[in-house]
C-alpha atoms as a PDB file:
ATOM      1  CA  UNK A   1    -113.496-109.333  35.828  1.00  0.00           C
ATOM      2  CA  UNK A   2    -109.598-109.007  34.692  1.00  0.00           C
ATOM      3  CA  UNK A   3    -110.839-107.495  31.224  1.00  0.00           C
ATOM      4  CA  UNK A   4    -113.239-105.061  33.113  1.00  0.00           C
ATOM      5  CA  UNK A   5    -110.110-104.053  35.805  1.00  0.00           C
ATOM      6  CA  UNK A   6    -107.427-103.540  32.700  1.00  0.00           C
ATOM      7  CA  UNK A   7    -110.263-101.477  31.187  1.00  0.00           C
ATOM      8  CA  UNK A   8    -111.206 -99.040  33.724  1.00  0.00           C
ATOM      9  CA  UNK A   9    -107.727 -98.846  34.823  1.00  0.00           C
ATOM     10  CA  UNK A  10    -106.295 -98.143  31.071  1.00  0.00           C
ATOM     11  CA  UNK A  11    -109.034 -95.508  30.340  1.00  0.00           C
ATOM     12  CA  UNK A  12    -107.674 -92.688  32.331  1.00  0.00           C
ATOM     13  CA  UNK A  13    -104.490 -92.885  30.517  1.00  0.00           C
ATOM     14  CA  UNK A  14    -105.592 -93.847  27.089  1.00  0.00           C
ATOM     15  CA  UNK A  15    -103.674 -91.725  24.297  1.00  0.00           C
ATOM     16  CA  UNK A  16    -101.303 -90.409  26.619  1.00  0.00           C
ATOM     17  CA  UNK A  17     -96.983 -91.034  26.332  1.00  0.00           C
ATOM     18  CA  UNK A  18     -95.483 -92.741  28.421  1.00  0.00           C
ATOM     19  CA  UNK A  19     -93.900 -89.761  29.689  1.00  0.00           C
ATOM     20  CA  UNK A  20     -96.735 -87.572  30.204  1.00  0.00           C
ATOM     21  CA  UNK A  21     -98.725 -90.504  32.604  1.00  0.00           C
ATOM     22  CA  UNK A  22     -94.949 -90.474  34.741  1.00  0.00           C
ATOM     23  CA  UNK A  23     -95.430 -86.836  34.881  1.00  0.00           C
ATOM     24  CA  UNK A  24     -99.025 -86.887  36.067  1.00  0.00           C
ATOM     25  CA  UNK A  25     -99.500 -89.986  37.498  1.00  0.00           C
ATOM     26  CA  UNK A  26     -96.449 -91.464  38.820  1.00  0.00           C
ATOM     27  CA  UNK A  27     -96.948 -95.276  38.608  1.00  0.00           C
ATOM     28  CA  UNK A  28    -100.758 -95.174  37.169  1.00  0.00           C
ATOM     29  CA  UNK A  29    -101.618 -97.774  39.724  1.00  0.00           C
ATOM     30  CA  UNK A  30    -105.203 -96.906  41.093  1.00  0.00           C
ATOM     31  CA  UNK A  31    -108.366 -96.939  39.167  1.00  0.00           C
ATOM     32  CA  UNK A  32    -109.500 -93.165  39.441  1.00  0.00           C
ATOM     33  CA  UNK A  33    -111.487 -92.428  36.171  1.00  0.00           C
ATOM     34  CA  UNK A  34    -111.302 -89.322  34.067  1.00  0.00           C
ATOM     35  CA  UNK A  35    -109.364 -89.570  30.938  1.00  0.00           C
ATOM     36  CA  UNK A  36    -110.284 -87.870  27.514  1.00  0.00           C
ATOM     37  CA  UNK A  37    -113.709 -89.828  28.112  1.00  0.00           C
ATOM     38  CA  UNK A  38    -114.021 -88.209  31.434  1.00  0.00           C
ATOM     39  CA  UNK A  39    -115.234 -91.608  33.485  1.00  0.00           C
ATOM     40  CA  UNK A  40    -116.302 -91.503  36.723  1.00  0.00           C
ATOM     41  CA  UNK A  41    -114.018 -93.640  39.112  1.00  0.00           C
ATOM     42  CA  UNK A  42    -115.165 -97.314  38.235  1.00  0.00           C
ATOM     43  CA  UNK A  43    -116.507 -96.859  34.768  1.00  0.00           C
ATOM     44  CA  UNK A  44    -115.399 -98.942  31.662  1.00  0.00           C
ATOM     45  CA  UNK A  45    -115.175 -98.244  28.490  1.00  0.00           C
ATOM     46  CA  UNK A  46    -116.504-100.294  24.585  1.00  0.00           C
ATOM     47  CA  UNK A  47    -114.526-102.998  25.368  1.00  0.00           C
ATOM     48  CA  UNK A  48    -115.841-104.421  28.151  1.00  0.00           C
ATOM     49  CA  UNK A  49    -119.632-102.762  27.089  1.00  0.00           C
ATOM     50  CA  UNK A  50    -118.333-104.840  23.706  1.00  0.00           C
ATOM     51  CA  UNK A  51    -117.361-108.116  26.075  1.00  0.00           C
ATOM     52  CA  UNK A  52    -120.549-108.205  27.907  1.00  0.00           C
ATOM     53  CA  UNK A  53    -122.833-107.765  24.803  1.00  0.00           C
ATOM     54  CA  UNK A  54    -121.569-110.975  23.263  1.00  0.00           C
ATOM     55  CA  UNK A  55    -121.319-112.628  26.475  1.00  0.00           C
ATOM     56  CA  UNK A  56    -125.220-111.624  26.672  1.00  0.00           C
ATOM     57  CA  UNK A  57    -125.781-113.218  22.567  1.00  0.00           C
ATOM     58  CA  UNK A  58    -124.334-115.985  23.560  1.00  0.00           C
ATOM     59  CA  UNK A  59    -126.250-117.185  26.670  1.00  0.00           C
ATOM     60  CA  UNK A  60    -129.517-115.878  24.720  1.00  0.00           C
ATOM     61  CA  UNK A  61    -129.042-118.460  21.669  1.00  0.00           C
ATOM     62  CA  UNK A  62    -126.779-121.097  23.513  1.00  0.00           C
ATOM     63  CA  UNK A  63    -124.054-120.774  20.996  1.00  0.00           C
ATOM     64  CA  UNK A  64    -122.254-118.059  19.044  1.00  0.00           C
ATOM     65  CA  UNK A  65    -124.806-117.425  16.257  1.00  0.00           C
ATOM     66  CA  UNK A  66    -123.402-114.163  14.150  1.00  0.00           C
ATOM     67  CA  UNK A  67    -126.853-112.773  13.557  1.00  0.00           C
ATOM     68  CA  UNK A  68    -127.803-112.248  17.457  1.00  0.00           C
ATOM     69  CA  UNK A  69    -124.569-111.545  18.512  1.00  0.00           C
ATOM     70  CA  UNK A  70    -124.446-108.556  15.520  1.00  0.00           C
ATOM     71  CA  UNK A  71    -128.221-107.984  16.904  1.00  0.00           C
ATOM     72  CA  UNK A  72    -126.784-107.260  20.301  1.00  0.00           C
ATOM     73  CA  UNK A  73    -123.925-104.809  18.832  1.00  0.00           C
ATOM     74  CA  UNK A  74    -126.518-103.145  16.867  1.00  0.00           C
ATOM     75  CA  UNK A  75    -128.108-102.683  19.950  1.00  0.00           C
ATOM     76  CA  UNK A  76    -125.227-101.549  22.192  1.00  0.00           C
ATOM     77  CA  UNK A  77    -124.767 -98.657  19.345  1.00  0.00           C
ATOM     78  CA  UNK A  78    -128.237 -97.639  19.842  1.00  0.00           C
ATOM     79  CA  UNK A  79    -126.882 -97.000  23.773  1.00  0.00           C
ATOM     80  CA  UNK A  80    -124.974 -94.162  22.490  1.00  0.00           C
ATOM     81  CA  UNK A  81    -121.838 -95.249  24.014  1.00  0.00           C
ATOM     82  CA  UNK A  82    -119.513 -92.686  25.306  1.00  0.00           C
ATOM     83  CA  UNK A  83    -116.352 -94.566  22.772  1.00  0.00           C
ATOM     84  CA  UNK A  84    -116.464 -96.730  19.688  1.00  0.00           C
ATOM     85  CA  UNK A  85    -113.902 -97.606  17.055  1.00  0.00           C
ATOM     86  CA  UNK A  86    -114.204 -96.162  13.903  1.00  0.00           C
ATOM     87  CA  UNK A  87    -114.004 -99.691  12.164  1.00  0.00           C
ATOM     88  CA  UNK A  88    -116.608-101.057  14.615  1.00  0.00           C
ATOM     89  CA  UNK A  89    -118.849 -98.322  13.313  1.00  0.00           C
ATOM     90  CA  UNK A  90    -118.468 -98.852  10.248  1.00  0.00           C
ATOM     91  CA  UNK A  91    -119.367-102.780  10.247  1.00  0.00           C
ATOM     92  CA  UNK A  92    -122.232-102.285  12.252  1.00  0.00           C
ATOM     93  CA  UNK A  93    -124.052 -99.456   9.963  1.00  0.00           C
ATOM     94  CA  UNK A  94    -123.241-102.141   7.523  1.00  0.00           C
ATOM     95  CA  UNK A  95    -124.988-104.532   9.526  1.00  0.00           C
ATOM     96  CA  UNK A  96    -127.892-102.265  10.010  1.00  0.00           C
ATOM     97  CA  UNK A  97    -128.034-101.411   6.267  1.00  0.00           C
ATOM     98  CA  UNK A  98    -127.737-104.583   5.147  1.00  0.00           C
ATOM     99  CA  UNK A  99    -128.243-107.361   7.036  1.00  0.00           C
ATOM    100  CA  UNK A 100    -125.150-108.928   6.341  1.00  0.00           C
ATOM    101  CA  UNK A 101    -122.820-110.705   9.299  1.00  0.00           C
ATOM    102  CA  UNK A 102    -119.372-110.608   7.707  1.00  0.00           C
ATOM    103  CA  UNK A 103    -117.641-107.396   6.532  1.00  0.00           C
ATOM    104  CA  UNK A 104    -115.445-107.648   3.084  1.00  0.00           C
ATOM    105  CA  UNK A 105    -111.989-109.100   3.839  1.00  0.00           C
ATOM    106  CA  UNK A 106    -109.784-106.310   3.946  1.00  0.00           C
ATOM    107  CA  UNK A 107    -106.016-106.532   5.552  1.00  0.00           C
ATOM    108  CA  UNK A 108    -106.657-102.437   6.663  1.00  0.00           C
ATOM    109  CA  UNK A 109    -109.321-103.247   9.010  1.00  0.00           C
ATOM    110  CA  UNK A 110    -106.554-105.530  11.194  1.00  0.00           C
ATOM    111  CA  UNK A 111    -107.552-103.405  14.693  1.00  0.00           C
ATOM    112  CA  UNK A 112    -107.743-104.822  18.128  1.00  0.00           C
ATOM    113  CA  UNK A 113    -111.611-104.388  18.002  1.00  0.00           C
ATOM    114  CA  UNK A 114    -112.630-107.907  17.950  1.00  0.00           C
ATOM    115  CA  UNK A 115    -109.989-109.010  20.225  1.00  0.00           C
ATOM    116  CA  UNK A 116    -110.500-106.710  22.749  1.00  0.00           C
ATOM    117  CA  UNK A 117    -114.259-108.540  23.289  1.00  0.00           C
ATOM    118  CA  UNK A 118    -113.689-112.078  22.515  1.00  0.00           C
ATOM    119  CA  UNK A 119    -113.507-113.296  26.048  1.00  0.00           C
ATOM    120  CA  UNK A 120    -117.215-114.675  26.028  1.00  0.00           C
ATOM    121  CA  UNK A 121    -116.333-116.802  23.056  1.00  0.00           C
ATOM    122  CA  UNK A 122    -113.192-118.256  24.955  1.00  0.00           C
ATOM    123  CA  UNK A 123    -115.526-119.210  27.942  1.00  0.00           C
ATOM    124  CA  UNK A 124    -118.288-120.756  26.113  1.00  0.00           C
ATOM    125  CA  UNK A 125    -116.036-122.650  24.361  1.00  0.00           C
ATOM    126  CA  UNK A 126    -113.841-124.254  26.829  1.00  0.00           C
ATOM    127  CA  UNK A 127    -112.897-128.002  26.139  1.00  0.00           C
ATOM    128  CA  UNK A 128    -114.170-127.557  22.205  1.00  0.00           C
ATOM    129  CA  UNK A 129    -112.113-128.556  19.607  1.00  0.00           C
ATOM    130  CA  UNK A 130    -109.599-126.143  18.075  1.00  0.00           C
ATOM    131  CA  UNK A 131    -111.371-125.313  14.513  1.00  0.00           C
ATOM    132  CA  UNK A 132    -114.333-124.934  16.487  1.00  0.00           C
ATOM    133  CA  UNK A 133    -113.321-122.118  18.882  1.00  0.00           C
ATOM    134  CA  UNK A 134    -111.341-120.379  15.511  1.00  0.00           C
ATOM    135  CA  UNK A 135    -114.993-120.899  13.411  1.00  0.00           C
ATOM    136  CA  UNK A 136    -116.674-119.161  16.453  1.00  0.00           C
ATOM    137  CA  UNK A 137    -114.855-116.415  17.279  1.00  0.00           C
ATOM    138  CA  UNK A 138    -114.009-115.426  13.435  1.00  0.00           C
ATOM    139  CA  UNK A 139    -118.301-115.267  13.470  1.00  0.00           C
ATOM    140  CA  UNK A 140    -117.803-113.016  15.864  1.00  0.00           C
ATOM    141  CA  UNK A 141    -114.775-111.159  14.527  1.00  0.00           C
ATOM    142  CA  UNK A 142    -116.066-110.349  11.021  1.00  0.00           C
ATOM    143  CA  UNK A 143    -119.032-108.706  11.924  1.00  0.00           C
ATOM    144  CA  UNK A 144    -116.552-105.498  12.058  1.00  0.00           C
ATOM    145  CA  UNK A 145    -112.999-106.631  11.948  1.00  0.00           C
ATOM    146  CA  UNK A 146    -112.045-109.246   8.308  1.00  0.00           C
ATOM    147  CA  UNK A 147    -108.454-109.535   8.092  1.00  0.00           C
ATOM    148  CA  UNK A 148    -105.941-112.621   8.544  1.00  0.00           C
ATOM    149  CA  UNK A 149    -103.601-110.556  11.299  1.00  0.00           C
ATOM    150  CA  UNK A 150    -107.103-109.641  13.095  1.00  0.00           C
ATOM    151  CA  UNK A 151    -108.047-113.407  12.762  1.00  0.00           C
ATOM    152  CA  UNK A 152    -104.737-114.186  14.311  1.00  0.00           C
ATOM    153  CA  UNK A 153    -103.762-112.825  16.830  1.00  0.00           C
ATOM    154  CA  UNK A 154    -107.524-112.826  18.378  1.00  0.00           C
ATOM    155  CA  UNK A 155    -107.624-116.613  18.007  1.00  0.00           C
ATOM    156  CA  UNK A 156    -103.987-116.601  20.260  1.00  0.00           C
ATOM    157  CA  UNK A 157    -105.750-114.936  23.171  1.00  0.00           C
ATOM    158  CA  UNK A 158    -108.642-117.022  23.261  1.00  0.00           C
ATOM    159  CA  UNK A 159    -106.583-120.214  23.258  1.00  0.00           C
ATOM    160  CA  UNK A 160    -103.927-118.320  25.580  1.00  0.00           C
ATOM    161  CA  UNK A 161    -107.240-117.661  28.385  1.00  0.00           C
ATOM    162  CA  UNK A 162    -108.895-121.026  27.610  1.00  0.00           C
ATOM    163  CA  UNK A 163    -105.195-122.602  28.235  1.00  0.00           C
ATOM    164  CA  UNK A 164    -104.751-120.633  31.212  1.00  0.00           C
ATOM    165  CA  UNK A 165    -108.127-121.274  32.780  1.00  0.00           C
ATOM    166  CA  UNK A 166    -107.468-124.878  31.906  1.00  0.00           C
ATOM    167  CA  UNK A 167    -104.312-124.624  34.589  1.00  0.00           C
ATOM    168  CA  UNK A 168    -101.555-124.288  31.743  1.00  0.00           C
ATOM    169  CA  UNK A 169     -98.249-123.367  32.606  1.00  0.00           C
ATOM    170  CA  UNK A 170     -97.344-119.726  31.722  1.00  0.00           C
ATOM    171  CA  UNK A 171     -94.332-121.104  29.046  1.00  0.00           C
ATOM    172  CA  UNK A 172     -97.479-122.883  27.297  1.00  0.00           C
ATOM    173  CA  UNK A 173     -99.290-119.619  26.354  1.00  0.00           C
ATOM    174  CA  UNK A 174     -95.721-118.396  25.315  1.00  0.00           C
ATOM    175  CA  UNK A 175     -95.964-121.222  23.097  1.00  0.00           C
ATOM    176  CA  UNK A 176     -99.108-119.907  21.757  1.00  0.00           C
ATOM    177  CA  UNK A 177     -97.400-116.699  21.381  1.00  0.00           C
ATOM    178  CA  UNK A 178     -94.356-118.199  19.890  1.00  0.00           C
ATOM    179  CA  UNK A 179     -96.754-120.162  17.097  1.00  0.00           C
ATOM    180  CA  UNK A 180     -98.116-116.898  16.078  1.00  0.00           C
ATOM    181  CA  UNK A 181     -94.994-114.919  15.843  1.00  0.00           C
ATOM    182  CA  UNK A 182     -93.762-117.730  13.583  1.00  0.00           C
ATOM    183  CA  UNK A 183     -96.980-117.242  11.251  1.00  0.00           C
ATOM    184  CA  UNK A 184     -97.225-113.558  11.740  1.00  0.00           C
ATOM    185  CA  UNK A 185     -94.396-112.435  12.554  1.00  0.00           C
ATOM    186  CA  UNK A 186     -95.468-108.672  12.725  1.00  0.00           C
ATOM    187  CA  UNK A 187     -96.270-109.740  16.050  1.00  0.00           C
ATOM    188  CA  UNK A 188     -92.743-109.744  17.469  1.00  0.00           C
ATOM    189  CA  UNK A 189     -91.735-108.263  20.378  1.00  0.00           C
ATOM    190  CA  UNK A 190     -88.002-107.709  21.018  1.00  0.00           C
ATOM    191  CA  UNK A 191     -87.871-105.988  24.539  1.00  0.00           C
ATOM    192  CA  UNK A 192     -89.702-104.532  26.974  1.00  0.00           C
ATOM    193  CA  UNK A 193     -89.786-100.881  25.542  1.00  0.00           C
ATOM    194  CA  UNK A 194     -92.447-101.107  23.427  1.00  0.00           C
ATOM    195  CA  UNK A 195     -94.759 -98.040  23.832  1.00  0.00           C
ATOM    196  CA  UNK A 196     -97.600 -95.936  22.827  1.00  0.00           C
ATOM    197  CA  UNK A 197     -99.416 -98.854  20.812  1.00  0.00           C
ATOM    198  CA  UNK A 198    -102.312 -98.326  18.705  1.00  0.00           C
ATOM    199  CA  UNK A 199    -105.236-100.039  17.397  1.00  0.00           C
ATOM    200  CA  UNK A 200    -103.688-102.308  15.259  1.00  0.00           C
ATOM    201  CA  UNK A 201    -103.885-105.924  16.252  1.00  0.00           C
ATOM    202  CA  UNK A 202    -100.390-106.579  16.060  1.00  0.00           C
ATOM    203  CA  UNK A 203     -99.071-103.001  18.176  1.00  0.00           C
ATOM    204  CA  UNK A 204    -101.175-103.913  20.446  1.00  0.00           C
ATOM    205  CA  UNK A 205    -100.878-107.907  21.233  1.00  0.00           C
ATOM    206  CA  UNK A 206     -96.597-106.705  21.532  1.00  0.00           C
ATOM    207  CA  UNK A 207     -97.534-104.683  24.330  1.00  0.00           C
ATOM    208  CA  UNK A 208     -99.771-107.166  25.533  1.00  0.00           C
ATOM    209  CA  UNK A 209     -97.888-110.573  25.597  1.00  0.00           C
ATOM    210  CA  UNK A 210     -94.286-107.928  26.194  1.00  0.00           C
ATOM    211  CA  UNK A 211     -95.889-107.491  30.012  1.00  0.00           C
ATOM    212  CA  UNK A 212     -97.572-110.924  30.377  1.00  0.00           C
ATOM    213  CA  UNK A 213     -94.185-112.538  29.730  1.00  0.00           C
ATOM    214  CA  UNK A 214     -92.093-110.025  31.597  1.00  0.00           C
ATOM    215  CA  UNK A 215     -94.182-109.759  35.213  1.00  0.00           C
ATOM    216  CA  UNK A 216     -95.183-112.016  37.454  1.00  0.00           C
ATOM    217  CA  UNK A 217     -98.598-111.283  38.709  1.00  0.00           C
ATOM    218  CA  UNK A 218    -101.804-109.575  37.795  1.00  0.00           C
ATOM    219  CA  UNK A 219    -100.978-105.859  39.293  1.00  0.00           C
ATOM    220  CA  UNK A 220     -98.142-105.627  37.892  1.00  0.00           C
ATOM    221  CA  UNK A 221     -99.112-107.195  34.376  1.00  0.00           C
ATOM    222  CA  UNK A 222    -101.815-104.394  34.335  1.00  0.00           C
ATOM    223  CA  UNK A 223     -99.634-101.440  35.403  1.00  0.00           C
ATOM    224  CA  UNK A 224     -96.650-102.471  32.940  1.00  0.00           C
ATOM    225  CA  UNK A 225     -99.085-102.845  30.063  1.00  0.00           C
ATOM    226  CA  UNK A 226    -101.401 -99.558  31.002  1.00  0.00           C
ATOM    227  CA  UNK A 227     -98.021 -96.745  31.469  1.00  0.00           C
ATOM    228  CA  UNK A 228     -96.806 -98.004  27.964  1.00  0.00           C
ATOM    229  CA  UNK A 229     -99.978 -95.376  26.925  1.00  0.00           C
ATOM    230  CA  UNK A 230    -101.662 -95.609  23.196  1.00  0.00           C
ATOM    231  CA  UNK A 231    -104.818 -97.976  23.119  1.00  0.00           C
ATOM    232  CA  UNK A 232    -104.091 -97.803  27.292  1.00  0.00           C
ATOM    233  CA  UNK A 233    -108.248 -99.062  27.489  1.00  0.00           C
ATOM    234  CA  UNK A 234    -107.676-102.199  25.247  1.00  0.00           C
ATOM    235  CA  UNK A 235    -104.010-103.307  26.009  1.00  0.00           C
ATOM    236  CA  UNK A 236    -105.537-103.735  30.018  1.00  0.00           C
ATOM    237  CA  UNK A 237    -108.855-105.006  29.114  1.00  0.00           C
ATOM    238  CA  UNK A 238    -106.897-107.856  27.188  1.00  0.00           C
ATOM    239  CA  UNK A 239    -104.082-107.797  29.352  1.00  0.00           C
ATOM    240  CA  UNK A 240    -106.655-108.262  32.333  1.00  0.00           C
ATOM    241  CA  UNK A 241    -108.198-111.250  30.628  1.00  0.00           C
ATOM    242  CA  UNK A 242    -105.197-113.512  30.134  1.00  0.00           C
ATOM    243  CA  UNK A 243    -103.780-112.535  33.233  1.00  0.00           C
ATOM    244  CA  UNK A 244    -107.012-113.041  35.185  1.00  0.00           C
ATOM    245  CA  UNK A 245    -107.289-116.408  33.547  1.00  0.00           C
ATOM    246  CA  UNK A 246    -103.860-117.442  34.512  1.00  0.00           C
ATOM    247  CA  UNK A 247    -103.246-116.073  38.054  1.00  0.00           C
ATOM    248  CA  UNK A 248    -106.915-116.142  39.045  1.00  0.00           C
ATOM    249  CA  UNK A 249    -109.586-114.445  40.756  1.00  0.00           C
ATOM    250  CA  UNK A 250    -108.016-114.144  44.292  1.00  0.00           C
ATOM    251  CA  UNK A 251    -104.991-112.325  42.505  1.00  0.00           C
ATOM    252  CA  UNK A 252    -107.103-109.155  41.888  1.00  0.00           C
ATOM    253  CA  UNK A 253    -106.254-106.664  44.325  1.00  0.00           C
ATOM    254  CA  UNK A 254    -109.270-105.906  46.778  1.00  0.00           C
ATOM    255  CA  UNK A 255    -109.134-102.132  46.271  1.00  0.00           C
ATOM    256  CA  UNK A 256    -109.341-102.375  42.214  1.00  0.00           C
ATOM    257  CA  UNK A 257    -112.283-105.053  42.865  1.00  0.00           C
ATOM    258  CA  UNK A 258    -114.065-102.644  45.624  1.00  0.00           C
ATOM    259  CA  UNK A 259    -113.454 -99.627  42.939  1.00  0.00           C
ATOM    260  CA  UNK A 260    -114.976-100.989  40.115  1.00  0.00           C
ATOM    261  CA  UNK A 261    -118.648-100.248  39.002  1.00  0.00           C
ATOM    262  CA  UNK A 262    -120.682-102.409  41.434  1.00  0.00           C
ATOM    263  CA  UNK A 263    -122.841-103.378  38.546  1.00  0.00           C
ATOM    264  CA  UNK A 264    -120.155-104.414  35.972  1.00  0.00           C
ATOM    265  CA  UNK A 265    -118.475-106.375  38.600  1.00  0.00           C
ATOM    266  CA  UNK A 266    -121.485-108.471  39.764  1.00  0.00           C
ATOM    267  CA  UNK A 267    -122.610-108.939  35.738  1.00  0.00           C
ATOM    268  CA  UNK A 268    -119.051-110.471  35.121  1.00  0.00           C
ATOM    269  CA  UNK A 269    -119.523-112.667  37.686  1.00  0.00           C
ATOM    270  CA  UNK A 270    -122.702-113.886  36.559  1.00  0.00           C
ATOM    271  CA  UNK A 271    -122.053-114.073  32.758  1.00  0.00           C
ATOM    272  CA  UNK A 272    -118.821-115.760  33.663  1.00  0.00           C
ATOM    273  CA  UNK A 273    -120.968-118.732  35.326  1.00  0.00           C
ATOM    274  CA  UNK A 274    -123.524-118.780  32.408  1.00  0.00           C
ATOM    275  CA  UNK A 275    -120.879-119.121  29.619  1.00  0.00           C
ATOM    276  CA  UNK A 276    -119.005-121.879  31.582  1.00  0.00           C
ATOM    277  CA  UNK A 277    -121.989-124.050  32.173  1.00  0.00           C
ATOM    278  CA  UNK A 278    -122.633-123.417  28.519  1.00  0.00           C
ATOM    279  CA  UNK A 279    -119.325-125.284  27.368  1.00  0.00           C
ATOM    280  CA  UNK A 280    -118.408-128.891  26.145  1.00  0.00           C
ATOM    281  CA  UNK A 281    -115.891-129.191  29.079  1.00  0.00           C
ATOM    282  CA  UNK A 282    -119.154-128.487  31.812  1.00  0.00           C
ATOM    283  CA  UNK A 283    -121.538-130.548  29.956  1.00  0.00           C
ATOM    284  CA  UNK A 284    -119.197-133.239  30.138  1.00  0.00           C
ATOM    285  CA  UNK A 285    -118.167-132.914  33.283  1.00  0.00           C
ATOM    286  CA  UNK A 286    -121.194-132.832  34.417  1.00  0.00           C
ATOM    287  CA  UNK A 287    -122.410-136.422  32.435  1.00  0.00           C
ATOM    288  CA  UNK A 288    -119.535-138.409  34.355  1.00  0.00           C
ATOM    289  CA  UNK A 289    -120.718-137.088  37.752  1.00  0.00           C
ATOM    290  CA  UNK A 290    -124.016-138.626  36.993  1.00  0.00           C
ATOM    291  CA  UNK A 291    -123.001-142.114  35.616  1.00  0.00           C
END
């Protein structure tokens, strides 16, 4: 539900300064739609679509399997979605034209794209081992997005949610933060100025983990991330799923809950609860309640 909020919230303002959503908006804090895509008040945009298409793979097969989950993309292009990133295009006509799962390795294609939807894989994953969350969501990732940075930094924000929904302390997803500057360190982040980011993995992940560390709850987590402008869509939508993960559900505010698209809100809700009861940590809790 926190990726879905960041989403619909960053859409109106996505491409637009800094400056230029202070002189329209104020403080962009109410979900109200429009944008260059034109929503209507609730709407999200690919990467939640993106989210809930894996999410959907997932639960179908009972794992992360790279030929349904690039089955399901396939199929959310045939929607005709309203957005969608040039490099996800490209992978999945490759996919459709070819049948293969993993696009070429190529630093260039280091976007947010496969980020932005890896929340399903974090879920479904809880309480696995660490090479097998990065094997999964790299299945996922290379469909359309086969570079090291990409790798990187999307593996940080699934371990940063799973830590988070785990009840880690907020200094031990800076860790995580602080073990991927160290490997990557085009992910730095000196201050909390950074603006306009774009669809590279590493622009956007500054902005990102620049207003997770630097606010204190969700709202303002979301607003700080979505007036810094660019990629406004994906910076909330990933934004939104750390920081729902780590202050929880009750911290959403009522009226961004009430605004959002009845439909994505309750299919959230209900995919959420299929991809937990899918993980190791449910299946085992669930063997030593019936010992």
């Amino acid at each position: 539900v926190g990726l879905a909020i960041g989403d619909a919230l960053g859409a109106t303002v996505e491409f637009m300064t800094p400056r230029e959503i202070a002189g329209r908006y104020g403080a962009h804090r109410d979900i109200i739609g429009g944008g260059w895509l034109r929503l209507e008040k609730g709407s999200v945009t690919d990467d939640t679509e993106m989210s809930l298409a894996l999410g959907d793979s997932i639960i179908d097969v009972g794992q992360v399997d790279a030929l349904a989950v690039a089955d399901a993309f396939d199929q959310w292009m045939r929607s005709k979605p309203r957005d969608i990133g040039n490099t996800v295009r490209r992978g999945l006509m490759r996919f459709r034209n070819t049948g293969t799962t993993e696009a070429p390795l190529n630093d260039m294609d280091a976007g947010n794209g496969a980020c932005m939807r890896s929340l399903p894989v974090a879920i479904s994953l809880l309480g696995a081992d660490r090479q097998a969350v990065n094997e999964a969501s790299r299945l996922q990732a290379h469909i359309t997005h086969n570079a090291p940075a990409a790798d990187a930094g999307t593996e940080c924000v699934v371990h940063m949610v799973q830590l988070a929904i785990s009840g880690a302390a907020k200094v031990d997803l800076e860790n995580r933060i602080d073990d991927l500057i160290s490997a990557f360190p085009e992910f730095r982040f000196e201050n909390r100025t950074i603006s306009n980011p774009g669809g590279y993995i590493a622009e956007t992940l500054q902005a990102v983990f620049s207003s997770f560390v630097n606010t204190s709850c969700f709202e303002s987590c979301l607003i700080d991330v979505v007036t810094r402008g660019g990629d406004a869509d994906t910076t909330g939508a990933i934004a939104g799923m750390i920081g729902g993960a780590f202050y929880g559900f009750d911290s959403i505010p009522e009226v961004w809950l009430h605004t959002l698209d009845g439909a994505v809100l309750q299919e959230c809700l209900q995919q959420a609860e299929a991809l937990v009861e899918l993980s190791p940590m449910y299946k085992h809790q669930n063997q030593r309640q019936h010992r």
